[in-house]
PDB file of N, CA and C in Angstrom:
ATOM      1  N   UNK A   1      23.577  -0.653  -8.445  1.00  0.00           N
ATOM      2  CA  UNK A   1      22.428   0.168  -8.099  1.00  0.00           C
ATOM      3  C   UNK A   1      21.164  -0.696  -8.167  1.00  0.00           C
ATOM      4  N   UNK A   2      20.210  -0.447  -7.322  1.00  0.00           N
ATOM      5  CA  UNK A   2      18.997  -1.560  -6.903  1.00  0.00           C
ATOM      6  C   UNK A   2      17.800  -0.558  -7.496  1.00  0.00           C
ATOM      7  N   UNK A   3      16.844  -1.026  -8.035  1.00  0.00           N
ATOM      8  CA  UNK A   3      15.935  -0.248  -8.349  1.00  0.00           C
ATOM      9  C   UNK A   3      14.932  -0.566  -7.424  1.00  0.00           C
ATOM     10  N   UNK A   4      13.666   0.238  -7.569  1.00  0.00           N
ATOM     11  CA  UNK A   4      12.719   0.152  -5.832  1.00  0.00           C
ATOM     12  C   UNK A   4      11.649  -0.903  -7.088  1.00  0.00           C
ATOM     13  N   UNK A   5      11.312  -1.293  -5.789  1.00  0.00           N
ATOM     14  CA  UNK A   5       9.990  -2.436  -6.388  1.00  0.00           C
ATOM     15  C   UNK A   5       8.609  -1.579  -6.147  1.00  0.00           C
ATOM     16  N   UNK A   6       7.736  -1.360  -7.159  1.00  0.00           N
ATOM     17  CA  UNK A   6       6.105  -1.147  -6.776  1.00  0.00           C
ATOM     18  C   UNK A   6       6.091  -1.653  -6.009  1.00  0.00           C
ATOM     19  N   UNK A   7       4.843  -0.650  -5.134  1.00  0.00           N
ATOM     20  CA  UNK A   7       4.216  -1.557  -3.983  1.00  0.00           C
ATOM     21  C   UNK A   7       3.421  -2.729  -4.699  1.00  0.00           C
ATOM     22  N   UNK A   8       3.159  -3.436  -3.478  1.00  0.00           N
ATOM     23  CA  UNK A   8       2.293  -4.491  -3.577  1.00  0.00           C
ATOM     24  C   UNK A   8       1.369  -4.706  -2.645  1.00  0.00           C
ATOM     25  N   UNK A   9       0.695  -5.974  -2.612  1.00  0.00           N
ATOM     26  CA  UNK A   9      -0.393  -6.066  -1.650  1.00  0.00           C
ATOM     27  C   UNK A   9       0.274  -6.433  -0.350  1.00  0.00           C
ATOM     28  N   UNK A  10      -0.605  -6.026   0.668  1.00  0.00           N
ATOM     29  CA  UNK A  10       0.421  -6.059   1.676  1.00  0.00           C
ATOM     30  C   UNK A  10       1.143  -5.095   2.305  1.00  0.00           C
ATOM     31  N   UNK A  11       1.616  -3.987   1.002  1.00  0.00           N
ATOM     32  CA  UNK A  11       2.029  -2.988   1.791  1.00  0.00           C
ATOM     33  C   UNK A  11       1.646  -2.130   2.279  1.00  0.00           C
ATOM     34  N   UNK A  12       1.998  -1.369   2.954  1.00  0.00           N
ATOM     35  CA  UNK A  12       1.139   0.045   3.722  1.00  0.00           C
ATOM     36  C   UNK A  12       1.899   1.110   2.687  1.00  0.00           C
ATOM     37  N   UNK A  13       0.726   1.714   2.284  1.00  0.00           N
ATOM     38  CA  UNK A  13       1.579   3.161   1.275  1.00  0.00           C
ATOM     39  C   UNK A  13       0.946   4.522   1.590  1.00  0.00           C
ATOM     40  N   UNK A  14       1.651   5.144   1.033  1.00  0.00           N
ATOM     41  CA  UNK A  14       1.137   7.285   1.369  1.00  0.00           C
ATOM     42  C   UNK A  14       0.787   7.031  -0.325  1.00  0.00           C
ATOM     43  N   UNK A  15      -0.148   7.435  -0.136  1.00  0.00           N
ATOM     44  CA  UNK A  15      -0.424   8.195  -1.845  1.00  0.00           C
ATOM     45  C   UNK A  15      -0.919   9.339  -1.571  1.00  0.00           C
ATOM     46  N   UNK A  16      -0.063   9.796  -2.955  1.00  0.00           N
ATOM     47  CA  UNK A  16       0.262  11.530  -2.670  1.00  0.00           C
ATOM     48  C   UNK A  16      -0.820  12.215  -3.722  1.00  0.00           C
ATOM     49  N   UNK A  17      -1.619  11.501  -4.247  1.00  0.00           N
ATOM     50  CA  UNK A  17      -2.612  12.137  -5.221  1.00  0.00           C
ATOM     51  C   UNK A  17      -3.545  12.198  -4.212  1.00  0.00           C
ATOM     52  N   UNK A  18      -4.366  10.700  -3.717  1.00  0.00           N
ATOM     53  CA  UNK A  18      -5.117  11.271  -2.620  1.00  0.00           C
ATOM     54  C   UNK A  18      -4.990  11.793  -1.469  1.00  0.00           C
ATOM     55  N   UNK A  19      -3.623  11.878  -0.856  1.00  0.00           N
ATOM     56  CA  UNK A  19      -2.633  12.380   0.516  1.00  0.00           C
ATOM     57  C   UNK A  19      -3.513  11.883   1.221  1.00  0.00           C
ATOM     58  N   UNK A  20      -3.666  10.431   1.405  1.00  0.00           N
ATOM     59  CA  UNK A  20      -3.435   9.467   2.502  1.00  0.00           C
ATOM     60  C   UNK A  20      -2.748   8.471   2.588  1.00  0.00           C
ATOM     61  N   UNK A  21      -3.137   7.857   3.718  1.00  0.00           N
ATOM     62  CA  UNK A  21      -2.091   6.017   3.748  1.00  0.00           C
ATOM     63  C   UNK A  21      -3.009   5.141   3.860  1.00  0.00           C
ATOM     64  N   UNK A  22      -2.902   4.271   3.546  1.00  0.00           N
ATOM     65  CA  UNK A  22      -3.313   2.909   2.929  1.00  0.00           C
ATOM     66  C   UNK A  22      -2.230   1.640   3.194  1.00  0.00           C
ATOM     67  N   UNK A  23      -3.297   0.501   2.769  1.00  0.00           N
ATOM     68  CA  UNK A  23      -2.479  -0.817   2.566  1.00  0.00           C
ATOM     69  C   UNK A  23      -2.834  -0.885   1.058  1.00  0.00           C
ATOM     70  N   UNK A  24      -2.216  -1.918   0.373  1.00  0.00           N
ATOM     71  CA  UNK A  24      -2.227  -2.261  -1.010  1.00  0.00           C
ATOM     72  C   UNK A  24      -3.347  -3.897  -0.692  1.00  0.00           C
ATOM     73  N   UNK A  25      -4.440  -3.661  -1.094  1.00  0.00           N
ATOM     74  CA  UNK A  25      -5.111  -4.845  -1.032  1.00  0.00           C
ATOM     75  C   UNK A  25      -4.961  -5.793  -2.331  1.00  0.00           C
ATOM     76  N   UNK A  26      -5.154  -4.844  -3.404  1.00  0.00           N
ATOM     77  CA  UNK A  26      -5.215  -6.024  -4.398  1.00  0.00           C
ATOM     78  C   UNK A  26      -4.761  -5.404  -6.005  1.00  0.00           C
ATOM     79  N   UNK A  27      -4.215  -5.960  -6.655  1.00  0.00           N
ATOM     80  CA  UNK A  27      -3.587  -5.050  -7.831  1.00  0.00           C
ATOM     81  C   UNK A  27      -4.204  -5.796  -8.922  1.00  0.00           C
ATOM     82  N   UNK A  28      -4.989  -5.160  -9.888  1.00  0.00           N
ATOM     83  CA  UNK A  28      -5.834  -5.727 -10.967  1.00  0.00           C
ATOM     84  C   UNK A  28      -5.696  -4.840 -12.468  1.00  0.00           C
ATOM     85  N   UNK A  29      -5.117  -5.423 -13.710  1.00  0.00           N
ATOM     86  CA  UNK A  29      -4.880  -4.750 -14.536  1.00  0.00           C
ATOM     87  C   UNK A  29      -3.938  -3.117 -14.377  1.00  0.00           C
ATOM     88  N   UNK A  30      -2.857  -3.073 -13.378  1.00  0.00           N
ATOM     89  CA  UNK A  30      -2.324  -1.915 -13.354  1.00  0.00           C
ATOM     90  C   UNK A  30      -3.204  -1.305 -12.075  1.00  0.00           C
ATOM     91  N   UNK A  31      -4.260  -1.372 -11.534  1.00  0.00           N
ATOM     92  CA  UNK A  31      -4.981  -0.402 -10.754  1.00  0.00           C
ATOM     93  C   UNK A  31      -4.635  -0.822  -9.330  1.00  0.00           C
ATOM     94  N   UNK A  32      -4.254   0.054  -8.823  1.00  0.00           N
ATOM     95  CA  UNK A  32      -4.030  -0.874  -7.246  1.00  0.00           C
ATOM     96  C   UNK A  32      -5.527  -0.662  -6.345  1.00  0.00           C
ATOM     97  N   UNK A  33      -5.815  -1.592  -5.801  1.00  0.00           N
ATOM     98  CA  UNK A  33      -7.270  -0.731  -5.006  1.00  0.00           C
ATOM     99  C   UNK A  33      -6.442  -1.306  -3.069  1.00  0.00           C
ATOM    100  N   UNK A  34      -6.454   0.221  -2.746  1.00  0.00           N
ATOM    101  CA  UNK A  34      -6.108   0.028  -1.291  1.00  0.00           C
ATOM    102  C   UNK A  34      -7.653   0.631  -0.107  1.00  0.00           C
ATOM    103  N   UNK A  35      -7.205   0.426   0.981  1.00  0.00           N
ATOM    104  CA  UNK A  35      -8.305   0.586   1.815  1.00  0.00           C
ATOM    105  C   UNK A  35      -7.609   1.022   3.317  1.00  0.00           C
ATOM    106  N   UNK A  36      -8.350   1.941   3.949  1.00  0.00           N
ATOM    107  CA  UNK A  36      -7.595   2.962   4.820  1.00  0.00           C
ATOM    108  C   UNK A  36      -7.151   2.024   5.714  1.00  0.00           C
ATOM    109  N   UNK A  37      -6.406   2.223   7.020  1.00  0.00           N
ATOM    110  CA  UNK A  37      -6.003   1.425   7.952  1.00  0.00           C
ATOM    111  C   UNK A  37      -6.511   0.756   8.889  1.00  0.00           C
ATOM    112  N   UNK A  38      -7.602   1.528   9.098  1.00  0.00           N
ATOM    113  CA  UNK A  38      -8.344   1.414  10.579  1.00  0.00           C
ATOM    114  C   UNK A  38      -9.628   1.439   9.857  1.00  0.00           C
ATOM    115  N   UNK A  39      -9.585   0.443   8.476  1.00  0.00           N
ATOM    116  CA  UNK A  39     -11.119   0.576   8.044  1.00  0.00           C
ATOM    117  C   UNK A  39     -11.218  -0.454   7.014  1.00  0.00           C
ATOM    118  N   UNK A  40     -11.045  -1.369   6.896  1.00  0.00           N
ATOM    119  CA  UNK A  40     -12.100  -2.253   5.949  1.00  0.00           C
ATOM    120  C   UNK A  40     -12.846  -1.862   4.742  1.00  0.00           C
ATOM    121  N   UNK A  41     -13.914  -1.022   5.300  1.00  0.00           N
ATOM    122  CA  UNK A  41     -14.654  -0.907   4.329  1.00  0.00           C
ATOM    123  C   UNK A  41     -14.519   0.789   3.997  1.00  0.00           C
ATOM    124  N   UNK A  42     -13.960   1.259   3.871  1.00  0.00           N
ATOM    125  CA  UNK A  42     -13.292   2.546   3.055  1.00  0.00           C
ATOM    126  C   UNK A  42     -12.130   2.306   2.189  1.00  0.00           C
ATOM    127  N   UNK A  43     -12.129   2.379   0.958  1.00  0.00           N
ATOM    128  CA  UNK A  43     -11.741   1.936  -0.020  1.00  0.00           C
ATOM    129  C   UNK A  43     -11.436   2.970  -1.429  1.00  0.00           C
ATOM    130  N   UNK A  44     -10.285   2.525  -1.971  1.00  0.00           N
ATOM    131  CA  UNK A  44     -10.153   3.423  -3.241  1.00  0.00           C
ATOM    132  C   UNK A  44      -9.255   2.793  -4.191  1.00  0.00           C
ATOM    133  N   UNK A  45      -8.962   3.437  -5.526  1.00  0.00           N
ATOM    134  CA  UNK A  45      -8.193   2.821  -6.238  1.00  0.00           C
ATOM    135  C   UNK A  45      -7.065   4.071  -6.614  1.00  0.00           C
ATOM    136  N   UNK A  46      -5.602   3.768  -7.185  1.00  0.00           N
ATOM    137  CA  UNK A  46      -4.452   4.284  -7.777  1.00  0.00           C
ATOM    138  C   UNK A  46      -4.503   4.064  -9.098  1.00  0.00           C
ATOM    139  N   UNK A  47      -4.522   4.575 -10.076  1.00  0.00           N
ATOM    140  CA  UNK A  47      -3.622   4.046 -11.249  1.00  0.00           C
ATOM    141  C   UNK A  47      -2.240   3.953 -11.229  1.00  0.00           C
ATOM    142  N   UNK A  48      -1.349   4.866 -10.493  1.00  0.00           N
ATOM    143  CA  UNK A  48      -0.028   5.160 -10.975  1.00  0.00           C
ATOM    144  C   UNK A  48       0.432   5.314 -10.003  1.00  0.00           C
ATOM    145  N   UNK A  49       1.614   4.235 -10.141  1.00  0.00           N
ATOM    146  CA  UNK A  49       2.152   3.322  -8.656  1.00  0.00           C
ATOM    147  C   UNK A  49       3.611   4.543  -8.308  1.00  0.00           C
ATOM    148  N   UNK A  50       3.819   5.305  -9.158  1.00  0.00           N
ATOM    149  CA  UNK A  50       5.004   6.607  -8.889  1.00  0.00           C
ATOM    150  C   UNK A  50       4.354   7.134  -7.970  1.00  0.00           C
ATOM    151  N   UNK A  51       3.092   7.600  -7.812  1.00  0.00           N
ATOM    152  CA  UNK A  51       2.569   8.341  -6.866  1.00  0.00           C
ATOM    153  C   UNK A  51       2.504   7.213  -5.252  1.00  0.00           C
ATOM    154  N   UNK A  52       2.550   6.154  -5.336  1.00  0.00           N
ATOM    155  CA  UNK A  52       2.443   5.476  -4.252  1.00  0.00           C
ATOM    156  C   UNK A  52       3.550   5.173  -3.420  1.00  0.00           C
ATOM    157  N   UNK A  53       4.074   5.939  -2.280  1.00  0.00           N
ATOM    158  CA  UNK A  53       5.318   5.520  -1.694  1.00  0.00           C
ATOM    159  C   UNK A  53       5.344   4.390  -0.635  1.00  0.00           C
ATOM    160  N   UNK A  54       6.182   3.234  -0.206  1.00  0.00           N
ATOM    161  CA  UNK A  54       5.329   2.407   0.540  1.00  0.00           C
ATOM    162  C   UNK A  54       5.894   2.842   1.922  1.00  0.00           C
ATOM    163  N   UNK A  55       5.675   3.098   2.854  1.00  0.00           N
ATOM    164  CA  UNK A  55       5.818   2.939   4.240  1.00  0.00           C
ATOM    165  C   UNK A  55       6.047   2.109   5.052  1.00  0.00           C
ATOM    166  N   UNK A  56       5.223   1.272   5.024  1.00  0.00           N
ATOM    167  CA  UNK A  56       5.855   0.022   5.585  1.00  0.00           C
ATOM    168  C   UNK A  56       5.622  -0.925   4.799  1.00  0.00           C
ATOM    169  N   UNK A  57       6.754  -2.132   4.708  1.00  0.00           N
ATOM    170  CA  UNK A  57       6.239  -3.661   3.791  1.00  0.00           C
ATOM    171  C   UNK A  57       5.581  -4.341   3.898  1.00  0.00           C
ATOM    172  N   UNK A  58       5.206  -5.354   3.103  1.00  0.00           N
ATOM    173  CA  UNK A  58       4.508  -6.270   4.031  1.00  0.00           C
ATOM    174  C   UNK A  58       4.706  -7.079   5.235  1.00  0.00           C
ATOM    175  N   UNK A  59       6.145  -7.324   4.689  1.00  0.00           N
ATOM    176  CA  UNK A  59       7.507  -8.086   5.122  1.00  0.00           C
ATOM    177  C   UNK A  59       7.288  -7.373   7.005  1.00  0.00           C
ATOM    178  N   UNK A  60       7.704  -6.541   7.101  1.00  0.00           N
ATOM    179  CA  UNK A  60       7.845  -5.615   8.116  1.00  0.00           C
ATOM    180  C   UNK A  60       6.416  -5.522   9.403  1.00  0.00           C
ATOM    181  N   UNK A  61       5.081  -4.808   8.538  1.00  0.00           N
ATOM    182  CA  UNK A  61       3.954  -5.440   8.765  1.00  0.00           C
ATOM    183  C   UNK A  61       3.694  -6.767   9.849  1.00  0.00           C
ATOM    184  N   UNK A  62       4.269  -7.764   9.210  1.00  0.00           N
ATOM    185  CA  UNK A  62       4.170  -9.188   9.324  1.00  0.00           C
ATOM    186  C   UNK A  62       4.789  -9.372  10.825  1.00  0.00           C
ATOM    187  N   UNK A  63       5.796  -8.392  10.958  1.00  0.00           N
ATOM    188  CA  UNK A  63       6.714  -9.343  11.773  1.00  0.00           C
ATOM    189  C   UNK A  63       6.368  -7.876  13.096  1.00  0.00           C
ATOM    190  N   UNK A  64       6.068  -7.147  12.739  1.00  0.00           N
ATOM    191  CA  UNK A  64       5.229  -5.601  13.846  1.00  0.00           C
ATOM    192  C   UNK A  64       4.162  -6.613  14.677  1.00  0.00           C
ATOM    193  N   UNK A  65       3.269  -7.517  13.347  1.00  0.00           N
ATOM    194  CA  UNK A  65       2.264  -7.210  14.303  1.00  0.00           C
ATOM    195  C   UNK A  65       2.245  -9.032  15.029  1.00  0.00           C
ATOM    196  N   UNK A  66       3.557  -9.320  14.892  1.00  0.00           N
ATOM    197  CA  UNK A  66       3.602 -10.731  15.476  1.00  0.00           C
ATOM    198  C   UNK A  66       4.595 -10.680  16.618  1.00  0.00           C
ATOM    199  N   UNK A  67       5.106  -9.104  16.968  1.00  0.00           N
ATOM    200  CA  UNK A  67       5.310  -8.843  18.176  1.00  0.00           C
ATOM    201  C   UNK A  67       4.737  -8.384  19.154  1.00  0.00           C
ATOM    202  N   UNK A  68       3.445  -7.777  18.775  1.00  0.00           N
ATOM    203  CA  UNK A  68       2.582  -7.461  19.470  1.00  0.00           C
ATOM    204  C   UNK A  68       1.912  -8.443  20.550  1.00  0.00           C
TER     205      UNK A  68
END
C-alpha cells in the first residue's frame, strides 16, 4: 500500500476550506502559500495540507504545457 504525498510546489490543488484551485507556490514552516491560476498576484495561504487535494502534478503540469 502507497501512501499519497502532500502537495508541493508546483502542484495545482482544490482546497476545500477556501473551495478553490490553486498551484502550490511555496511551502514555509508547514504553511503552503498558493496563488490562483490565471493570476499571479492573487494569493493565499493553507495550513493543513488534508484539506489540499492536488489535481494536477507538477510532473504532469510540466509535460501539458510542453505540448502545447
Amino acid at each position: 500500500m502507497t501512501e499519497e504525498k502532500p502537495p508541493w510546489v508546483g502542484d495545482q490543488v482544490y482546497d476545500a476550506k477556501a473551495g478553490k484551485e490553486g498551484v502550490v507556490t511555496d511551502v514555509k514552516n508547514g504553511m503552503y502559500i498558493l496563488r490562483e491560476m490565471y493570476s499571479w498576484a492573487l494569493t493565499w495561504t493553507a495550513s493543513d495540507a488534508e484539506l489540499l487535494s492536488v489535481t494536477v502534478s507538477r510532473k504532469e503540469r510540466i509535460k501539458r504545457e510542453r505540448e502545447t
